[in-house]
Protein backbone atom coordinates (compact mmCIF):
# COMPACT_ATOMS: atom_id res chain seq x y z
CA UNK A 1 -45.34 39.25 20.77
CA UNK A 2 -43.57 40.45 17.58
CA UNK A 3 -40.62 37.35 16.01
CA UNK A 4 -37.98 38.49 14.28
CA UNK A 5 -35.54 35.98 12.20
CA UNK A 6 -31.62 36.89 12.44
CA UNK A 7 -30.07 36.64 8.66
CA UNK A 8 -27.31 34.61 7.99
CA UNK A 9 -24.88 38.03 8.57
CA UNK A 10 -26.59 38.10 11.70
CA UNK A 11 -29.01 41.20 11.07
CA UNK A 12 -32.66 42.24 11.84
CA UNK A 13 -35.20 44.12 10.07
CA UNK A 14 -37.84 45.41 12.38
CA UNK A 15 -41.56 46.18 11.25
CA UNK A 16 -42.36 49.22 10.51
CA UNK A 17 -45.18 48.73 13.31
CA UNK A 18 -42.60 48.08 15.71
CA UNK A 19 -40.78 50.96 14.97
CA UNK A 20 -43.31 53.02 15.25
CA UNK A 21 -44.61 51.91 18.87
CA UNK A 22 -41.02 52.53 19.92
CA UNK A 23 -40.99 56.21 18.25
CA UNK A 24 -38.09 55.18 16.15
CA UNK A 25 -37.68 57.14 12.64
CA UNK A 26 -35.50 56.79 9.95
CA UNK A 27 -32.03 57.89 10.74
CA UNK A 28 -32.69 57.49 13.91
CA UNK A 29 -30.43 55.38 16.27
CA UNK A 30 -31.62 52.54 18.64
CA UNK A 31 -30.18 51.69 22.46
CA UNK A 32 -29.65 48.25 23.36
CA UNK A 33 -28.70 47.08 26.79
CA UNK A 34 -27.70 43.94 27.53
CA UNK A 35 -29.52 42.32 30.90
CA UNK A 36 -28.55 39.28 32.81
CA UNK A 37 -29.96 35.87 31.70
CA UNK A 38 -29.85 36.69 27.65
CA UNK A 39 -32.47 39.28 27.99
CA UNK A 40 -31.82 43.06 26.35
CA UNK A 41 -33.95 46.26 26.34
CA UNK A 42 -34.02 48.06 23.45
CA UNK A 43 -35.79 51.75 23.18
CA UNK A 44 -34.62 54.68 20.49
CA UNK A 45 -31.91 56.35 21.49
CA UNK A 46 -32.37 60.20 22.59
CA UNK A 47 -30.78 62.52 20.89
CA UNK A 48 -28.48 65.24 22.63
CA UNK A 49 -28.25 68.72 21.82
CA UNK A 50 -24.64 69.58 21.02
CA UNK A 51 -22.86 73.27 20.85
CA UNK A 52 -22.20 72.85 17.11
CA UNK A 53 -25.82 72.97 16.41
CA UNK A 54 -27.03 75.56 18.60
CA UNK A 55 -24.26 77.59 16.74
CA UNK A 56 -25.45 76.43 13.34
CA UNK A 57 -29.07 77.70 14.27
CA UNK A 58 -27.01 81.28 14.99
CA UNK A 59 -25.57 81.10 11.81
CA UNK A 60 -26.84 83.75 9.14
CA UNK A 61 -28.73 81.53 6.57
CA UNK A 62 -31.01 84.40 5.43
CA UNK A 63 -31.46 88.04 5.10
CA UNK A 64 -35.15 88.41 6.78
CA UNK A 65 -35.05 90.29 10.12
CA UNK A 66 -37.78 88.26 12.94
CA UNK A 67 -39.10 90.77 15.06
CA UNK A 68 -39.20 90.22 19.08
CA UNK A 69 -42.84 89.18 18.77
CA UNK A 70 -42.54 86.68 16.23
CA UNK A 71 -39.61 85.22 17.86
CA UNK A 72 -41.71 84.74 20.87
CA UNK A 73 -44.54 83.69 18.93
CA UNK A 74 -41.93 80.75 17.63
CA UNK A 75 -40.65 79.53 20.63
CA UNK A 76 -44.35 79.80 22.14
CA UNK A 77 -45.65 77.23 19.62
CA UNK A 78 -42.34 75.36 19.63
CA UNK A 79 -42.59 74.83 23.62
CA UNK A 80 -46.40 73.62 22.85
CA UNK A 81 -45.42 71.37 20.01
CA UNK A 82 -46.81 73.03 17.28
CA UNK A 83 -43.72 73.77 15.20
């Protein structure tokens, strides 16, 4: 069991341990919810895909032309998790 010690302005640094068993990252943003008898859960907070950034991945940031086969060849290895 991991203690943690509330500061005077009532914050709480986790370990970097801790953060890392719950898959949290920098800039990342955490969930707490609030259970009966003064218990919470707390687990990273998913992010959401949002229409803004799908567009912004339309958007022409460069000049090079992908051909069909490396775009499949992209999303192949992004599906497998080797982007």
């Amino acid at each position: 069991m991991t203690t943690l010690t509330v500061t005077a302005r009532g914050q709480v640094t986790f370990r970097k341990d801790v953060l890392h068993h719950l898959g949290i990252r920098p800039g990342d943003k955490i969930e707490l919810d609030l259970l009966p008898d003064g218990r919470g859960m707390l687990k990273a907070a998913r992010r959401t895909a949002t229409i803004d950034g799908f567009v912004g991945l339309l958007a022409n940031r460069t000049t090079k032309v992908a051909s069909l086969e490396e775009i499949n060849e992209a999303a192949a290895q992004g599906w497998a998790g080797k982007q």
